[in-house]
Protein backbone atom coordinates (compact mmCIF):
# COMPACT_ATOMS: atom_id res chain seq x y z
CA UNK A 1 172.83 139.05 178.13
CA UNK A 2 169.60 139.53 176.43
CA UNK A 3 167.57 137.48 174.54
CA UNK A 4 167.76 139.94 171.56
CA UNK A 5 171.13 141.16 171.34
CA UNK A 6 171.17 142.25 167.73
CA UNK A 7 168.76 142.70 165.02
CA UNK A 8 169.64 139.98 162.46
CA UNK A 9 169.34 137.88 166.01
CA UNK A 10 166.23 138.95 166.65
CA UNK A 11 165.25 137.69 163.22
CA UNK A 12 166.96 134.49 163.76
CA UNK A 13 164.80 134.29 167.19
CA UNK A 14 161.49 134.83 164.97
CA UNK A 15 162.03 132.54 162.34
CA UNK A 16 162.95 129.85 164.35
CA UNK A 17 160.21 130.51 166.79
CA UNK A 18 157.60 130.77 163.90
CA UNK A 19 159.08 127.79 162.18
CA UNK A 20 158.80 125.90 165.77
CA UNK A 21 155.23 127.18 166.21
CA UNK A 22 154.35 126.94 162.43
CA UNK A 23 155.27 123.33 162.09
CA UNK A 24 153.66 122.49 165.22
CA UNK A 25 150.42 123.68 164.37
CA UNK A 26 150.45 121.97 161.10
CA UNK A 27 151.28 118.55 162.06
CA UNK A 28 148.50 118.68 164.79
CA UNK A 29 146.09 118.89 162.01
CA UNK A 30 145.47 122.65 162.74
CA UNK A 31 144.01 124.36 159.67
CA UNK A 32 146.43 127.52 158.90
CA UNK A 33 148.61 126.54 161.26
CA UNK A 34 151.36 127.40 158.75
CA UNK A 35 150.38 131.10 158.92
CA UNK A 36 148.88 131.01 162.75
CA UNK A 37 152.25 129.97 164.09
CA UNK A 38 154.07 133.03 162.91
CA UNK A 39 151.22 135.03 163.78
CA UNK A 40 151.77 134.29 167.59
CA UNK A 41 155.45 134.72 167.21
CA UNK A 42 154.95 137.91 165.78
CA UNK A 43 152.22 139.07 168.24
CA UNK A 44 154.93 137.79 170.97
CA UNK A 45 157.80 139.94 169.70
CA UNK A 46 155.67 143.05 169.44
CA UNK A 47 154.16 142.92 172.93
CA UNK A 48 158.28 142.38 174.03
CA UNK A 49 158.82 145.96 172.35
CA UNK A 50 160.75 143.63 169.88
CA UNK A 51 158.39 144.56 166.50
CA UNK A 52 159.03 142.74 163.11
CA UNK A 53 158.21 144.19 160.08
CA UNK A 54 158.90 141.93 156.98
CA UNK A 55 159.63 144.27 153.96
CA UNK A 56 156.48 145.36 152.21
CA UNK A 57 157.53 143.92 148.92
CA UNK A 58 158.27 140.32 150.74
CA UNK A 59 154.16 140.91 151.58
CA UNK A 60 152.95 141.99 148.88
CA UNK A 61 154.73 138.55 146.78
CA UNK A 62 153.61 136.29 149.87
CA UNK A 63 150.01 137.97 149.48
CA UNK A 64 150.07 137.07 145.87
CA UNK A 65 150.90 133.23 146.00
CA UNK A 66 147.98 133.01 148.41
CA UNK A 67 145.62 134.55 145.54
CA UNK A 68 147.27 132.48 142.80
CA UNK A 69 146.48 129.37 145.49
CA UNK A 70 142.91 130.33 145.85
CA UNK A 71 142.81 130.66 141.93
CA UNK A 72 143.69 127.45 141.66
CA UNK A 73 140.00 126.46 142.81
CA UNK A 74 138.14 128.69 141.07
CA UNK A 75 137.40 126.66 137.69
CA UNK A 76 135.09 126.72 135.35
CA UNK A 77 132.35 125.31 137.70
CA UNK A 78 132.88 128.06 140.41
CA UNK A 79 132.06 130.40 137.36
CA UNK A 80 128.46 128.80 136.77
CA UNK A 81 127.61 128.48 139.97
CA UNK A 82 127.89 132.03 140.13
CA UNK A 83 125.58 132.34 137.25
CA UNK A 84 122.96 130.61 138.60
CA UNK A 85 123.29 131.31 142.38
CA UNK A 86 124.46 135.08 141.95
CA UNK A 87 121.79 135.82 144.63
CA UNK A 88 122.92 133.64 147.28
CA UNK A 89 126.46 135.41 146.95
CA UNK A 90 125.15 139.33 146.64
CA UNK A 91 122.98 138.66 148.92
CA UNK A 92 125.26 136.80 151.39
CA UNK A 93 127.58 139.06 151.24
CA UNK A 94 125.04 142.49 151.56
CA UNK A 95 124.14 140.35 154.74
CA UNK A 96 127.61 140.37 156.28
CA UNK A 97 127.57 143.92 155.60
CA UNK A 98 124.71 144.76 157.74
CA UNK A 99 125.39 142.24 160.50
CA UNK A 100 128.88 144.18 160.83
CA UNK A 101 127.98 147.68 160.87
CA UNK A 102 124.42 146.52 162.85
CA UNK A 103 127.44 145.51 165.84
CA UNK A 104 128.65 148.60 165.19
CA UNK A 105 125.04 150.32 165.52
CA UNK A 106 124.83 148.43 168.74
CA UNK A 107 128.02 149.26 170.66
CA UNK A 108 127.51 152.93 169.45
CA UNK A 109 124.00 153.16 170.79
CA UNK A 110 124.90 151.28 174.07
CA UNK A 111 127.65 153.45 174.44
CA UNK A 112 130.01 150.60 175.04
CA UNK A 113 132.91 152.21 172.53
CA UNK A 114 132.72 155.82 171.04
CA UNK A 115 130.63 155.94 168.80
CA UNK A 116 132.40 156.48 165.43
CA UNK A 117 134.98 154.40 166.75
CA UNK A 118 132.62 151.70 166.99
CA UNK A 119 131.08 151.75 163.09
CA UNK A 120 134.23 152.02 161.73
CA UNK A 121 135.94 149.58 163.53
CA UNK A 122 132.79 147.15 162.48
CA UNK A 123 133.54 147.63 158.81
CA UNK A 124 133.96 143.83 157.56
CA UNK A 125 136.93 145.13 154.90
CA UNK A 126 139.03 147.89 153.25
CA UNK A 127 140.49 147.98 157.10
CA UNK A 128 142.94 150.50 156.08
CA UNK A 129 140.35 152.65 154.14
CA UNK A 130 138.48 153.26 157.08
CA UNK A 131 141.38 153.65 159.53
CA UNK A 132 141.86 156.84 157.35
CA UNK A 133 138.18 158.00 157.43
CA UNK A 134 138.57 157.42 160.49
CA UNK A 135 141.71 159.66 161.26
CA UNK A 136 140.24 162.19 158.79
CA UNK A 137 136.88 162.34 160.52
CA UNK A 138 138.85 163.45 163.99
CA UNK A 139 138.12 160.33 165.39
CA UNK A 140 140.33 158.19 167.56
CA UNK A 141 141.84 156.19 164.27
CA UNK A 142 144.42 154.31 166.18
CA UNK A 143 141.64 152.69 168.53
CA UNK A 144 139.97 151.74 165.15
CA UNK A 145 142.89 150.07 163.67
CA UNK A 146 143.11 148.00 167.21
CA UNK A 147 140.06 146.81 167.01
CA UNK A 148 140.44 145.82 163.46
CA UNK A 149 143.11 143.90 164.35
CA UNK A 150 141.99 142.18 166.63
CA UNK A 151 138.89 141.29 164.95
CA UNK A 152 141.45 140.14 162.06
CA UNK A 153 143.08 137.15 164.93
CA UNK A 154 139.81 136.08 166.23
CA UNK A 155 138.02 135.92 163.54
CA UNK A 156 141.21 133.92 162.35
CA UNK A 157 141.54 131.85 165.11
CA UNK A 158 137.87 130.90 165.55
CA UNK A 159 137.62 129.94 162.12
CA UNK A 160 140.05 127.84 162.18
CA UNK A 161 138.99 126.22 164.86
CA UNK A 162 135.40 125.69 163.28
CA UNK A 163 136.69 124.37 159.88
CA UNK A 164 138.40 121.64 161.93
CA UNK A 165 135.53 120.47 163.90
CA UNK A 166 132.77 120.91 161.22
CA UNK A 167 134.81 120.88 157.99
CA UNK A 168 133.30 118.12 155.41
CA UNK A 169 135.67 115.62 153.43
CA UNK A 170 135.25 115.47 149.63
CA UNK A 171 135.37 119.11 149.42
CA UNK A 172 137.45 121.22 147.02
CA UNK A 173 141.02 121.97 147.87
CA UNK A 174 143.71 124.32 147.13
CA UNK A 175 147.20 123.35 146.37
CA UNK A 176 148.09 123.12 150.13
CA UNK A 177 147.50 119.07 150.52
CA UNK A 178 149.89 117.57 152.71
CA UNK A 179 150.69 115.79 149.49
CA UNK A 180 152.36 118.79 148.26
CA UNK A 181 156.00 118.02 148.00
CA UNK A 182 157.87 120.44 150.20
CA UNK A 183 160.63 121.70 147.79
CA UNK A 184 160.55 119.16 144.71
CA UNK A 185 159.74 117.64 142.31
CA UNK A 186 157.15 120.15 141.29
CA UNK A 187 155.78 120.29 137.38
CA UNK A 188 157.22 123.21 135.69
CA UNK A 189 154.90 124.71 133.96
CA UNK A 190 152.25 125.44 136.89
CA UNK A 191 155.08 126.82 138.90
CA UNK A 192 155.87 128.96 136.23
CA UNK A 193 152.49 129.42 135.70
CA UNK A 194 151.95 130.61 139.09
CA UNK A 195 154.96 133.27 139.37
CA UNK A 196 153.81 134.35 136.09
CA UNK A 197 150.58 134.97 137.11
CA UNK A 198 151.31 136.03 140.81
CA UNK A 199 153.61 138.60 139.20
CA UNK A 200 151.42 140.14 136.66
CA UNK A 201 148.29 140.05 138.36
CA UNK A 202 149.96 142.06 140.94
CA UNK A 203 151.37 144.74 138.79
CA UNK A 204 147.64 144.90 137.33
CA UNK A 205 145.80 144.82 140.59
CA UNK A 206 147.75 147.68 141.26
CA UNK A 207 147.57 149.89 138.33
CA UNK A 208 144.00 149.51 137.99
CA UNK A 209 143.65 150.22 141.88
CA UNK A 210 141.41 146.92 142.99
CA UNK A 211 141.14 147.20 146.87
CA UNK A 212 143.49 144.79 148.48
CA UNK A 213 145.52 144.37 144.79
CA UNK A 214 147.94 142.19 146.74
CA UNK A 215 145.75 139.42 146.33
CA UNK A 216 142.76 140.53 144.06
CA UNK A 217 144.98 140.91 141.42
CA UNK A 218 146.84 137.77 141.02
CA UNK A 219 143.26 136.19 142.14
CA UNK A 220 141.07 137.81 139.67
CA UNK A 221 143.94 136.86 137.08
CA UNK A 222 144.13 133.25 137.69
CA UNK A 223 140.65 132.76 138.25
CA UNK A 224 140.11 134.14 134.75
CA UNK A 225 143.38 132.01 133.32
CA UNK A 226 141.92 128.76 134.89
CA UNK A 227 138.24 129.08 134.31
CA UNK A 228 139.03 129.49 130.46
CA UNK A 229 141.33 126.96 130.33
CA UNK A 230 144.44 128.86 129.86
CA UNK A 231 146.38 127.13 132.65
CA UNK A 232 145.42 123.92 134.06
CA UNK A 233 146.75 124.39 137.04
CA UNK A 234 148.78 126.62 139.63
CA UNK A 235 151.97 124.63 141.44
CA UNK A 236 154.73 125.97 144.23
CA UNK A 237 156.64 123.70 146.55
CA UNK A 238 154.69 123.31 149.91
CA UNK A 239 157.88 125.27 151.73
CA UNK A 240 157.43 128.09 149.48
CA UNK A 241 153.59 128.29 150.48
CA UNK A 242 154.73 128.02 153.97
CA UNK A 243 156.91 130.48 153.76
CA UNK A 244 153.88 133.00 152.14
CA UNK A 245 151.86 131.85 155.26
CA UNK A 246 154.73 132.89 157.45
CA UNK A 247 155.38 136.80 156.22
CA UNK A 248 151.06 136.99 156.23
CA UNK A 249 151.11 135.80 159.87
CA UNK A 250 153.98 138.33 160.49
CA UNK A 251 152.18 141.22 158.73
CA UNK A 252 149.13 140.47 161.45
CA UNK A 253 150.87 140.25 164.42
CA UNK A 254 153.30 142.64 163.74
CA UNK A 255 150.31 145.05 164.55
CA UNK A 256 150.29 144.57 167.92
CA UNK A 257 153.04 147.00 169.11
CA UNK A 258 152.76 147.87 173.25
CA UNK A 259 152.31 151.77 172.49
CA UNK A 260 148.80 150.36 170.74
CA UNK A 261 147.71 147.67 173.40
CA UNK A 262 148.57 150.47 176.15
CA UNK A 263 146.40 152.82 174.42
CA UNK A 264 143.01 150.28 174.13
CA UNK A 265 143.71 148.61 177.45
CA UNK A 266 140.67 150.42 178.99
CA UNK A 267 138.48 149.34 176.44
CA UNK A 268 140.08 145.93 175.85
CA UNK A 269 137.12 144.13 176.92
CA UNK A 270 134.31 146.11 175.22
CA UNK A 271 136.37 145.06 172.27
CA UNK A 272 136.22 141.71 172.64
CA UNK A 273 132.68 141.73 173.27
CA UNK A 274 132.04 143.64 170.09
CA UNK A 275 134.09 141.37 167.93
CA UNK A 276 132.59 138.12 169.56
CA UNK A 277 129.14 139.60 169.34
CA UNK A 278 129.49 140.06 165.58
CA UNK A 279 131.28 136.29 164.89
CA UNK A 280 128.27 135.00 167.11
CA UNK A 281 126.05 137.21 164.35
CA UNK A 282 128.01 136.05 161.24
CA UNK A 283 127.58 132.08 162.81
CA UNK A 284 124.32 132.69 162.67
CA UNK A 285 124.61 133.93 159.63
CA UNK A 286 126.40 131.02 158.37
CA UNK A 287 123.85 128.52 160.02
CA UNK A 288 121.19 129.93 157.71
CA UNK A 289 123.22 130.54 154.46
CA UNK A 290 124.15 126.43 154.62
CA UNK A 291 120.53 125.47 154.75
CA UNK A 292 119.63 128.04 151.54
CA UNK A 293 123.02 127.19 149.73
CA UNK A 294 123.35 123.85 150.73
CA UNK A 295 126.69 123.70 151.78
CA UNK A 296 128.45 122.80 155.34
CA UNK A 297 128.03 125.01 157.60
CA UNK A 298 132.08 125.37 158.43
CA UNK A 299 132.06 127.05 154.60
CA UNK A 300 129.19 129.46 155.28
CA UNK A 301 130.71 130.52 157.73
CA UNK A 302 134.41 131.00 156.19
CA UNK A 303 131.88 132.51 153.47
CA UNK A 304 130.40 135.31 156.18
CA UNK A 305 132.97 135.66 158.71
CA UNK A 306 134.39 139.35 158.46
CA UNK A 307 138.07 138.95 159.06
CA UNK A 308 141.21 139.61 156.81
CA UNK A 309 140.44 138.31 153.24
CA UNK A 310 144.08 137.03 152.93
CA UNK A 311 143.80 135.14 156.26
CA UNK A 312 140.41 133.53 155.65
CA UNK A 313 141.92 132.27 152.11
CA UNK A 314 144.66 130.52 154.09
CA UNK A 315 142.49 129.03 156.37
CA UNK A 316 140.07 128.38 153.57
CA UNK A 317 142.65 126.50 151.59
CA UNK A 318 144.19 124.39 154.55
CA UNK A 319 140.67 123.06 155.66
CA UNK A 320 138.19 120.66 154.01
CA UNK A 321 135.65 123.42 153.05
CA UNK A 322 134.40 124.31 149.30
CA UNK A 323 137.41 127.17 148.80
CA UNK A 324 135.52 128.29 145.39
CA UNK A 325 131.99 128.86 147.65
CA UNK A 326 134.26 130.71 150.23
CA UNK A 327 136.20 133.04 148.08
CA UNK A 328 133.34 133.69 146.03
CA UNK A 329 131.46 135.35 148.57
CA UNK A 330 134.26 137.12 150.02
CA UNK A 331 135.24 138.62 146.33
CA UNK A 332 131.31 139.56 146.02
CA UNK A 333 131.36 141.02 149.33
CA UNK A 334 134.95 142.91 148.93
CA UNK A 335 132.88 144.83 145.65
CA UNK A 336 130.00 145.58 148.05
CA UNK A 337 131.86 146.81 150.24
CA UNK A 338 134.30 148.93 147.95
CA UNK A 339 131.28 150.15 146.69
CA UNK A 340 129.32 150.77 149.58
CA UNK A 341 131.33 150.74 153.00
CA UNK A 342 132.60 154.08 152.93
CA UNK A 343 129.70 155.63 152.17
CA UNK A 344 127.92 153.66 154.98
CA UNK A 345 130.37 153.88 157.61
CA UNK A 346 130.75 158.11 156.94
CA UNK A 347 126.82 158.34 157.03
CA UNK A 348 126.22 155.74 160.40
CA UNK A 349 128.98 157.30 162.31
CA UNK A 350 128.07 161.23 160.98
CA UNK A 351 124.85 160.04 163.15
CA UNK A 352 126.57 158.80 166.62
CA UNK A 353 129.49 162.11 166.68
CA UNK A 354 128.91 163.66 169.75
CA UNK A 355 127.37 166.95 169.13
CA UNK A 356 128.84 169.53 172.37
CA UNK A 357 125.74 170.78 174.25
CA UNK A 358 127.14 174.37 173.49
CA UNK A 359 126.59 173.81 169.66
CA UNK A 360 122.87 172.68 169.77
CA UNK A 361 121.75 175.67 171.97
């Protein structure tokens, strides 16, 4: 007999698992634990040869209620503080930037990963952008989309871990208080609020082609809706959030399929070097960015730290950190990046391709 006999089995097997882990996680006080929970189950699965891929629609709605939850802490106050501190957050983010493709700069010139592979596995963002830059450049794209993903769990995983040691009461919160009723009673109209929203910002965040529209979208759109006053506030049941954590921490693990971690075991630890070398950077970073902004330093560093935008939200919203300060700089550093990470990684790794000692003759 074998412990996945069947497919809807198997599913059985990594809900209950992810529930088991999930649940865990949270009531030890773990922030994301919700989402971190699955994400194991679904790394565990994978490496079995056993990979679980929730429907892309299921991700794309779960990706959406986390930017309707962020939304709900971007009021109007977020919006001023933008005004006035606009170049803490551009530059902040134009920071991040250079710390992650300076790692990349490194490793390429110490010839610790190939290096093309190297810069655009650094970039902090668009990761699936610049998989296919990479793949179109020739270069070894599948290496590039392992290191991204791993850099996605670390990074995930370490922040975590710092927002629970160095996170500050009295900070703002998204709607995932333990508070939260898990099914009901919830208030009506912010529930229906935030399907409505969810919804139609992601129908606009993808027909006006925002990177990552999943989540921009219905972001963007509540931010706007709450900031002017349009809707008060966003509502779900706290099972229903779970749930959204659950199919994110499934879309990350799901990643790790045993054709890919057979392919990077050689340069398994230069990878994990890399991607601790630029957390250690964007720590730094963070160290600095709380003095000048005057915030703790577990939200500079949520603010700085390159991973996933949809998993830092998570852990953003489950942790006492300022969630508008956090999501603020990663929207400012998303545009940067839209706007200039391509062009950056294509010129940086044009530099480190490997020119054949026939050709320069």
């Amino acid at each position: 007999m074998t412990l996945f006999p069947s497919h809807p089995q198997r599913w059985l097997a990594l809900i209950v698992l992810s529930v088991a882990l999930g649940t865990g996680g949270d009531a030890l006080g773990i922030p994301a634990g919700l989402m971190l929970g699955p994400m194991f189950a679904a790394i565990l699965f994978a490496l079995r040869d056993r990979e679980m891929k929730a429907h892309p629609g299921l991700f794309a709605a779960a990706q959406s209620i986390v930017g309707c939850l962020i939304a709900s802490s971007m009021g109007p106050e977020v919006v001023a503080r933008f005004a006035v501190d606009w170049p803490i957050f551009v530059g902040g983010a134009l920071a991040t930037l250079c710390v992650a493709f300076g790692t990349g700069v490194l490793l390429a010139a110490l010839r610790i990963l190939p290096g093309a592979v190297a810069i655009w596995g650094s970039a902090p963002g668009l990761a699936t952008a610049m998989v296919l830059m990479a793949r179109d450049s020739g270069e070894d794209f599948r290496m590039v989309a392992f290191m991204t993903y791993v850099r996605v769990v670390m990074v995930t995983l370490g922040a975590s871990a710092l927002a629970m040691v160095l996170g500050e009461d009295g900070t703002s919160h998204a709607m995932t208080s333990a508070s939260q009723p898990w099914f009901w009673p919830v208030a009506p109209l912010p529930l229906l609020a935030t399907i409505a929203t969810a919804a139609c910002g992601l129908f606009l965040g993808r027909l006006v082609r925002l990177p990552a529209p999943n989540i921009l979208g219905p972001l963007v759109l509540g931010t706007v809706l709450h900031a002017s006053g349009v809707v008060e506030a966003f509502a779900v049941p706290r099972a229903l959030l779970a749930l959204a954590y659950m199919i994110v921490g499934w879309g990350i693990g799901s990643r790790f399929t045993t054709e890919t971690i057979a392919r990077a075991r050689t340069v398994f630890p230069a990878v994990l070097v890399a991607i601790a070398a630029m957390m250690t950077s964007c720590f730094l970073l963070g160290l600095a960015l709380s003095r000048i902004a005057h915030v703790s330093v577990a939200t500079a560093y949520l603010a700085t730290s390159p991973g996933g935008m949809d998993s830092i939200a998570i852990v953003a919203a489950s942790s006492p950190v300022d969630v508008g300060f956090v999501m603020t700089l990663q929207t400012t550093r998303m545009a940067a990046i839209l706007l200039l990470g391509p062009w950056l990684a294509r010129t940086i790794a044009r530099r480190f391709v490997q020119v054949p000692e026939t050709a320069r003759d």
